[in-house]
Protein backbone atom coordinates (compact mmCIF):
# COMPACT_ATOMS: atom_id res chain seq x y z
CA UNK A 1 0.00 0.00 0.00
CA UNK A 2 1.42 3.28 -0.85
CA UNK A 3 0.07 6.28 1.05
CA UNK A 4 1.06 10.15 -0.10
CA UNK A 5 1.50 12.08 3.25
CA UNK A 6 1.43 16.46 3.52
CA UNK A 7 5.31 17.30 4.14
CA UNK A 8 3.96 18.41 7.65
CA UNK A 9 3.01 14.46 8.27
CA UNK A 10 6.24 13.44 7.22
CA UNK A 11 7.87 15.63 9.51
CA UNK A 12 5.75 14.82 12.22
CA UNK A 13 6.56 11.36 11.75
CA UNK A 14 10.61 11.27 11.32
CA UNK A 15 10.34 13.91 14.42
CA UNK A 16 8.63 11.48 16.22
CA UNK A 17 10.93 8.32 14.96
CA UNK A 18 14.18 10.79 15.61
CA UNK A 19 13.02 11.12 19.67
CA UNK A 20 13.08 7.24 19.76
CA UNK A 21 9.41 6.91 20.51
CA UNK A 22 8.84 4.99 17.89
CA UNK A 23 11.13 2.38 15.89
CA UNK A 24 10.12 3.33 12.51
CA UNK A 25 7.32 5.23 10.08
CA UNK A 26 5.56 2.10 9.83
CA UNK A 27 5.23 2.20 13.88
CA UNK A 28 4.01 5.78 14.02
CA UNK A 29 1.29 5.08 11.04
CA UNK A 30 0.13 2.28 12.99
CA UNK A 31 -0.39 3.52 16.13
CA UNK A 32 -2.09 6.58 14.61
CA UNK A 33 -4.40 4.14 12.77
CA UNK A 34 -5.09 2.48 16.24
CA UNK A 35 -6.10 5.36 17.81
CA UNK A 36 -8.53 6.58 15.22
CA UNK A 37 -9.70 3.10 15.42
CA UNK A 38 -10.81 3.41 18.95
CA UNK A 39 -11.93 7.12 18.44
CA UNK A 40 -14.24 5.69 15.55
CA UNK A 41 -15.20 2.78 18.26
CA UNK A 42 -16.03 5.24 21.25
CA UNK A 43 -18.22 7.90 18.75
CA UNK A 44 -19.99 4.66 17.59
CA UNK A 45 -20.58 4.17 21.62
CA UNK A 46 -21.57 7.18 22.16
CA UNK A 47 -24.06 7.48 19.46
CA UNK A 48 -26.11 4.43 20.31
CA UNK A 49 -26.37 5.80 23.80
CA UNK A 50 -27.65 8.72 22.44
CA UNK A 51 -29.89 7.62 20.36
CA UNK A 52 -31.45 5.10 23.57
CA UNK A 53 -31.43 8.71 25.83
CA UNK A 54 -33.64 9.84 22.63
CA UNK A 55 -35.76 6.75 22.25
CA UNK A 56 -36.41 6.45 26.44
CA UNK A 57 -37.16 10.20 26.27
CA UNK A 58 -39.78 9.50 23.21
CA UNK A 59 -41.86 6.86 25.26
CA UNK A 60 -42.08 8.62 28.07
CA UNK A 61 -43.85 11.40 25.92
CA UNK A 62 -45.91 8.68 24.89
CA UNK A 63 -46.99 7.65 28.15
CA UNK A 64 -47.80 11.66 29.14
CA UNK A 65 -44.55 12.11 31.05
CA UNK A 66 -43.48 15.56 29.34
CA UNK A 67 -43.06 18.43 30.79
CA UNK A 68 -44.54 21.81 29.20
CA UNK A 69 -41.88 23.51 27.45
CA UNK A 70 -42.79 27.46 29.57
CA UNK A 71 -42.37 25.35 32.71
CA UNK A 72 -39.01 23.62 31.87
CA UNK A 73 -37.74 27.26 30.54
CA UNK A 74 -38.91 28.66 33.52
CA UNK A 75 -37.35 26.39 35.51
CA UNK A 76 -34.07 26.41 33.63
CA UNK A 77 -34.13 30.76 34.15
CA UNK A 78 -34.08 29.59 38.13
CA UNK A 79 -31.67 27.65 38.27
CA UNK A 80 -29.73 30.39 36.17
CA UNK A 81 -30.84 33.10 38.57
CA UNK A 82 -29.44 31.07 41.61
């Protein structure tokens, strides 16, 4: 696989080989492809859970549990006030 990096990346990447953090290129690219990994992993996480906060907060509007929207603004400008 050939991959074309910005001369900034490059740089990055022999600076980062130079310090002796890494062995090689090959080390940094792979451990940069890790992390985005487990970024991509933890947004995917974090979107389900949103989307159950949305769906729980959808039935309970179905079952009458909603508040009116001038009493929850009303209540937010308290708690600001305080």
């Amino acid at each position: 696989m050939n991959v074309s990096l910005t001369r900034e990346l490059e740089e990055y990447i022999a600076r980062k080989v130079r310090m002796g953090l890494y062995k090689s290129a090959s080390e940094v690219v792979r451990e940069a492809l890790r992390l985005l990994h487990q970024r991509d992993r933890a947004n995917e996480v974090s979107l389900a859970e949103l989307h159950r906060d949305i769906q729980t907060g959808l039935d309970q509007l179905d079952r009458g549990e909603g508040l009116a929207g001038d009493r929850v603004l009303e209540e937010i400008r308290g708690r600001a006030r305080r």
